[in-house]
N, C-alpha and C. Protein backbone atom coordinates (compact mmCIF):
# COMPACT_ATOMS: atom_id res chain seq x y z
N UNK A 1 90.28 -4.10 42.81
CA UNK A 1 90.77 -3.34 41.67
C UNK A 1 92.13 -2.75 42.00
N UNK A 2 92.87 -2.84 40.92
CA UNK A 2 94.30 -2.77 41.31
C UNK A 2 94.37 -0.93 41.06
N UNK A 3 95.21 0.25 42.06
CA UNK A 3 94.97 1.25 41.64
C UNK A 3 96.18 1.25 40.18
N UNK A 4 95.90 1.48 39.69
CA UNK A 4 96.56 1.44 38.44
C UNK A 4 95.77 3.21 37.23
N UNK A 5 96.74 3.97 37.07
CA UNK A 5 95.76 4.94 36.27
C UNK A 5 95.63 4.82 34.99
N UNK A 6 94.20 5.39 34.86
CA UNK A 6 93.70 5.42 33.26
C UNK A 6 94.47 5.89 32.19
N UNK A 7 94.53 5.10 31.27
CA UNK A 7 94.78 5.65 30.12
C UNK A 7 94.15 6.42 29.79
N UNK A 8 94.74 7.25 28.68
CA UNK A 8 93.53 8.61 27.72
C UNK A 8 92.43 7.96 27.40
N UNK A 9 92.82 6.65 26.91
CA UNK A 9 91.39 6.20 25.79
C UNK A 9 90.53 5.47 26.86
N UNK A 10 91.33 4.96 27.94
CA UNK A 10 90.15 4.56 29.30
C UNK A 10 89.33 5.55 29.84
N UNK A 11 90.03 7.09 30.06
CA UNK A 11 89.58 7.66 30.58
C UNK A 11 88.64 8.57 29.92
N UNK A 12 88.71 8.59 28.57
CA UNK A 12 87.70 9.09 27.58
C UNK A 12 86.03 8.22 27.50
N UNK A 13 86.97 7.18 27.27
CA UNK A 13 85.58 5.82 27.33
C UNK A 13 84.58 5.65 29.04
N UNK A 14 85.45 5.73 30.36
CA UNK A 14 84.65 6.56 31.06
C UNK A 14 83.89 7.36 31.23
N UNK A 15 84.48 8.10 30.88
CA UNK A 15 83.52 10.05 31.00
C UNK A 15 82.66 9.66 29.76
N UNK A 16 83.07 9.26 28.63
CA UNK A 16 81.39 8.70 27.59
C UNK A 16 80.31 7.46 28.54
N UNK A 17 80.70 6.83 29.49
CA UNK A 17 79.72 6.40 30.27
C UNK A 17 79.52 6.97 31.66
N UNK A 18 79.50 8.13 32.06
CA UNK A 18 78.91 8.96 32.71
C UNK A 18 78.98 9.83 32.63
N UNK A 19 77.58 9.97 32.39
CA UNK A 19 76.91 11.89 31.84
C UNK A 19 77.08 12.36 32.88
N UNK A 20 77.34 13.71 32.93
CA UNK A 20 77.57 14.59 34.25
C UNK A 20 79.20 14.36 34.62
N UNK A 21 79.44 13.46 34.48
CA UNK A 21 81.28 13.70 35.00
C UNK A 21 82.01 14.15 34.27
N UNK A 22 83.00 14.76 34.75
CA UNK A 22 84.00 15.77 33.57
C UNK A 22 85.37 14.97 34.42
N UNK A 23 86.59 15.41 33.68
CA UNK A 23 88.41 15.35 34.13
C UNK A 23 88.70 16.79 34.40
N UNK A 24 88.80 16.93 35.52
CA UNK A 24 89.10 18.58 35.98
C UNK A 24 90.47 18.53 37.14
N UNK A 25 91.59 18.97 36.67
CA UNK A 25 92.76 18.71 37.42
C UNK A 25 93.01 17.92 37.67
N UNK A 26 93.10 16.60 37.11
CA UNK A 26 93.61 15.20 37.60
C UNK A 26 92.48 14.64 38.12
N UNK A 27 91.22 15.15 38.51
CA UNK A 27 90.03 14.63 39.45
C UNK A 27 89.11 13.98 38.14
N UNK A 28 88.36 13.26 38.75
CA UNK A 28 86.60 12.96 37.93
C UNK A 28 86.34 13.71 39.36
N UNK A 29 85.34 14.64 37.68
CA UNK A 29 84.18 15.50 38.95
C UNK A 29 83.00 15.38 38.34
N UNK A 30 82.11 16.17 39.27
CA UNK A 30 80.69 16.11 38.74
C UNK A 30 80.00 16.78 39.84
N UNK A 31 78.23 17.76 39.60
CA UNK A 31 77.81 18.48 40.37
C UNK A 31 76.67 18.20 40.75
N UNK A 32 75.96 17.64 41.17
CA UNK A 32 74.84 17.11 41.57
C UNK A 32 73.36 18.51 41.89
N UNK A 33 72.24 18.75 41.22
CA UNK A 33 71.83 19.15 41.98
C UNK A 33 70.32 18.54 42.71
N UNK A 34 70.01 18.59 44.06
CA UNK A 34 68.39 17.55 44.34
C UNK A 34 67.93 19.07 45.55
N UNK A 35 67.10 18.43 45.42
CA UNK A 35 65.91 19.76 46.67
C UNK A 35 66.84 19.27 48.12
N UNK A 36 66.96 20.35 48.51
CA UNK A 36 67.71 20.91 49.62
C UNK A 36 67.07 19.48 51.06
N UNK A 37 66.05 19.85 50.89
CA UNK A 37 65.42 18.38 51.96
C UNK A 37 66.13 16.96 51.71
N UNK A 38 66.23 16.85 50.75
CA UNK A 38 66.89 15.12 50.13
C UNK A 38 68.34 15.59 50.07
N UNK A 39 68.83 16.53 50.39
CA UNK A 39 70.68 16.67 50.03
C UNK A 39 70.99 15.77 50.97
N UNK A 40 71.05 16.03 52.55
CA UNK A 40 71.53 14.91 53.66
C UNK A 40 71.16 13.30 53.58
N UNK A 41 69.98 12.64 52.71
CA UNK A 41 69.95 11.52 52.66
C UNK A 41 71.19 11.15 51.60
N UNK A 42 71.24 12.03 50.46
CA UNK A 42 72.09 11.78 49.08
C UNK A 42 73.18 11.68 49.91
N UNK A 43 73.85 12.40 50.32
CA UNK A 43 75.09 12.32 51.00
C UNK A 43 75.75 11.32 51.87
N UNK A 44 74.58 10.76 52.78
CA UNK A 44 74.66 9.65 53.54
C UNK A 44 74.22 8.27 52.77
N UNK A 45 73.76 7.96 51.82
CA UNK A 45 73.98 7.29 51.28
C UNK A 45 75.23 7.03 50.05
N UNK A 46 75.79 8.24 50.00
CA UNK A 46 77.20 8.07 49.17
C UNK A 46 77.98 7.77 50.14
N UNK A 47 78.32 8.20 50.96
CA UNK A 47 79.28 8.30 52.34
C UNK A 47 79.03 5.90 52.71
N UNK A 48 77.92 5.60 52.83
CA UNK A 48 77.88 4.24 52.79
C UNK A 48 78.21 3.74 51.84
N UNK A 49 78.55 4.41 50.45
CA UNK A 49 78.83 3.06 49.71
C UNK A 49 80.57 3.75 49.12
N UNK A 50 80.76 4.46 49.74
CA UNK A 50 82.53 5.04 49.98
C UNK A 50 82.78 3.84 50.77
N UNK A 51 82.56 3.97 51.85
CA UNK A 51 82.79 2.52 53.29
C UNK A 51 82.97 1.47 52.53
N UNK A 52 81.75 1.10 52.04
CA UNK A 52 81.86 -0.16 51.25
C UNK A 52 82.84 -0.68 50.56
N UNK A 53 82.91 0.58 49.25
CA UNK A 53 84.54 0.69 48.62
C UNK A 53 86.29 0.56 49.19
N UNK A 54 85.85 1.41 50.43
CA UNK A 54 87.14 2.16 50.86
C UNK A 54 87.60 2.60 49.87
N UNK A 55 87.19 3.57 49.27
CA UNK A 55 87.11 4.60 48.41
C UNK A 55 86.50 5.34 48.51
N UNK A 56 87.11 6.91 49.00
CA UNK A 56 86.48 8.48 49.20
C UNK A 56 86.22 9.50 48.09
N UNK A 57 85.60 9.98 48.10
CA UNK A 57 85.35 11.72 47.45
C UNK A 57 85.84 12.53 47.84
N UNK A 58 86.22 13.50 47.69
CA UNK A 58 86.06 14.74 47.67
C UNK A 58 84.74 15.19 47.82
N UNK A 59 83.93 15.60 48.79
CA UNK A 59 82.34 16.20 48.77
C UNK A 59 82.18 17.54 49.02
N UNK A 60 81.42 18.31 48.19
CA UNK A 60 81.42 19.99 48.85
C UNK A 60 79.60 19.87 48.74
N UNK A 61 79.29 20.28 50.35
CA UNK A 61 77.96 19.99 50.02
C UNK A 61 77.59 21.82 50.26
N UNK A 62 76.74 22.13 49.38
CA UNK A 62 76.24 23.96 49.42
C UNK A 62 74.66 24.05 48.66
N UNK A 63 74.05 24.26 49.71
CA UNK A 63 72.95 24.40 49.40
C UNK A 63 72.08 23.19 48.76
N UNK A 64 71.62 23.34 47.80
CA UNK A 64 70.81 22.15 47.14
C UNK A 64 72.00 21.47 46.16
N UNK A 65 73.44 21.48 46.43
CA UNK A 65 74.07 21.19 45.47
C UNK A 65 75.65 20.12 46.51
N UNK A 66 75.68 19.17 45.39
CA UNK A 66 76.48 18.55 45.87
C UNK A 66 77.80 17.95 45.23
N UNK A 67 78.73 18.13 45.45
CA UNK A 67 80.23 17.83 44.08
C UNK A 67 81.13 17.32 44.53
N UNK A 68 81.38 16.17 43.88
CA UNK A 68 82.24 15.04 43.97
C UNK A 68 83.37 15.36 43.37
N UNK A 69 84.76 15.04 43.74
CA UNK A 69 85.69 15.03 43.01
C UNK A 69 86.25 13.52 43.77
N UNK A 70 86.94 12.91 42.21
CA UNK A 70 87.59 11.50 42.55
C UNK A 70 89.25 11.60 41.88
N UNK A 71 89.97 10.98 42.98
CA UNK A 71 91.44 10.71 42.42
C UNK A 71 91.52 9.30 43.64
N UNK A 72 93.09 9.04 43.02
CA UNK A 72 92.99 7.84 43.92
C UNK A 72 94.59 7.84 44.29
N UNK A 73 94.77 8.41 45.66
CA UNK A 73 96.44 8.43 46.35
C UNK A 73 96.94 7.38 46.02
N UNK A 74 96.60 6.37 46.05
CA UNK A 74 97.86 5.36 46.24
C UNK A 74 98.15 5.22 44.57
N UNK A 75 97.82 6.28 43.53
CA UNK A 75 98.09 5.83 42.14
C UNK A 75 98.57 7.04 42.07
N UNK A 76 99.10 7.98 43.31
CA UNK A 76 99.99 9.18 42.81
C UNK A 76 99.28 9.93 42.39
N UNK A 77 97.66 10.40 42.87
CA UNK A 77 96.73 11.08 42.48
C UNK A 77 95.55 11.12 41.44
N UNK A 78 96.06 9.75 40.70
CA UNK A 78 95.67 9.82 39.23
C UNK A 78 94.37 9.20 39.33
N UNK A 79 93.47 9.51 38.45
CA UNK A 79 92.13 8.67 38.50
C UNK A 79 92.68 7.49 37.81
N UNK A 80 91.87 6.75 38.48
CA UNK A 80 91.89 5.11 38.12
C UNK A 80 90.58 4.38 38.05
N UNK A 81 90.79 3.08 38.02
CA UNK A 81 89.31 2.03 38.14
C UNK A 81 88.47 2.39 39.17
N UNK A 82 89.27 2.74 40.33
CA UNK A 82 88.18 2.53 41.49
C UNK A 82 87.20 3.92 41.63
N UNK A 83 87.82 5.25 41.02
CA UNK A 83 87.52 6.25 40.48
C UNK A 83 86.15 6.13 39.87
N UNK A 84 86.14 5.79 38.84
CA UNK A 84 85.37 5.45 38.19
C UNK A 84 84.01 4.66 38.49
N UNK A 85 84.64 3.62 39.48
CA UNK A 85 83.54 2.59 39.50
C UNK A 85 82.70 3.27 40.88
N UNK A 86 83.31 4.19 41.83
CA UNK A 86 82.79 4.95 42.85
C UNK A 86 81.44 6.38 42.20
N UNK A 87 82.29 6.70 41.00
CA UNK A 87 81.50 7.11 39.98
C UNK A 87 80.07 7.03 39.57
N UNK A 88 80.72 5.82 39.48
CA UNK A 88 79.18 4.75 38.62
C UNK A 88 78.16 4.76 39.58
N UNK A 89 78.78 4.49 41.26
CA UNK A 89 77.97 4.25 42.24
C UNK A 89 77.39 5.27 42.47
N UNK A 90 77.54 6.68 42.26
CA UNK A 90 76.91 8.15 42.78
C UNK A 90 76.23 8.42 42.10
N UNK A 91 76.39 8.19 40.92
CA UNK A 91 75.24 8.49 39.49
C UNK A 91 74.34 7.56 39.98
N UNK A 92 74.33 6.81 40.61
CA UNK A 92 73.14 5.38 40.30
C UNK A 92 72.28 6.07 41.65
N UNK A 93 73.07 6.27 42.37
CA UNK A 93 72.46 6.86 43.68
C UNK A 93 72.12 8.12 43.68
N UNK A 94 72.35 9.03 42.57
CA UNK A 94 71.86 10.20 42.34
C UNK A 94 70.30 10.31 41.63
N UNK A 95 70.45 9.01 41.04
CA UNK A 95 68.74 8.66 40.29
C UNK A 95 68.03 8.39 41.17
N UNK A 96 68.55 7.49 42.46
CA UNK A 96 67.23 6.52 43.28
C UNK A 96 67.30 8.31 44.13
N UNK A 97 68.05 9.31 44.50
CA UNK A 97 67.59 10.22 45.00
C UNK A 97 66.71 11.34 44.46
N UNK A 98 66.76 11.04 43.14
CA UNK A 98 66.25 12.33 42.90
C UNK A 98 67.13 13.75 42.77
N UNK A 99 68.56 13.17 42.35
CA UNK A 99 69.22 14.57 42.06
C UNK A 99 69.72 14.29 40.72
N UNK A 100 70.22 15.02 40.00
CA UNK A 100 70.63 15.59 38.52
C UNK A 100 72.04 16.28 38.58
N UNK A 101 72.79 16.17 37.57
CA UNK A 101 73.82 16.84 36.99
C UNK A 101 73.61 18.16 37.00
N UNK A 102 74.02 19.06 37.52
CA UNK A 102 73.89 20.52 37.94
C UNK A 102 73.69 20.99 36.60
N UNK A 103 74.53 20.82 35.40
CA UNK A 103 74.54 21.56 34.08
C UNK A 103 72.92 21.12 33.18
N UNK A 104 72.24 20.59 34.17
CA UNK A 104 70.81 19.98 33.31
C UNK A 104 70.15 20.68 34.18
């Protein structure tokens, strides 16, 4: 995926396909929350499929809660495709864990 940044209407049509992510300072964010026992698997399984990508987060892990923020340097900060599709991958991995969108 070429880093290239979103348009408005890309980046609208994103955030309408993932619940829980917001545009907060140039970032896709989002807050995860799962029972404090399963936080270190959630994490280490995002952290493997970052590798995979070579594409990072931003992670703040506190307590039973965990928050992603995505931009992508080599596009001058801007969220882009790979943004997004790293996105897609944490939500999917937030279901097989057992964590939720903090605001639910």
């Amino acid at each position: 995926m070429a880093a290239t940044p979103l348009t408005d209407a890309e980046l609208a049509q994103a955030l309408a396909d993932l619940p829980g992510w917001t545009a907060q300072d140039g970032r896709l964010a989002a807050v995860y929350k799962a029972d404090r026992a399963a936080v270190p698997g959630f994490y280490a399984a995002v952290a493997a499929a970052e590798d995979e990508a070579n594409h990072h987060a931003e992670i703040t892990v506190l307590y039973g809660t965990v928050g992603f923020a995505l931009n992508t340097h080599d596009a001058g900060g801007a969220i882009t495709a790979l943004d997004t599709a790293l996105a897609e991958r944490i939500s999917a991995l937030a279901v097989e864990r057992g964590a939720r969108p903090a605001g639910k």
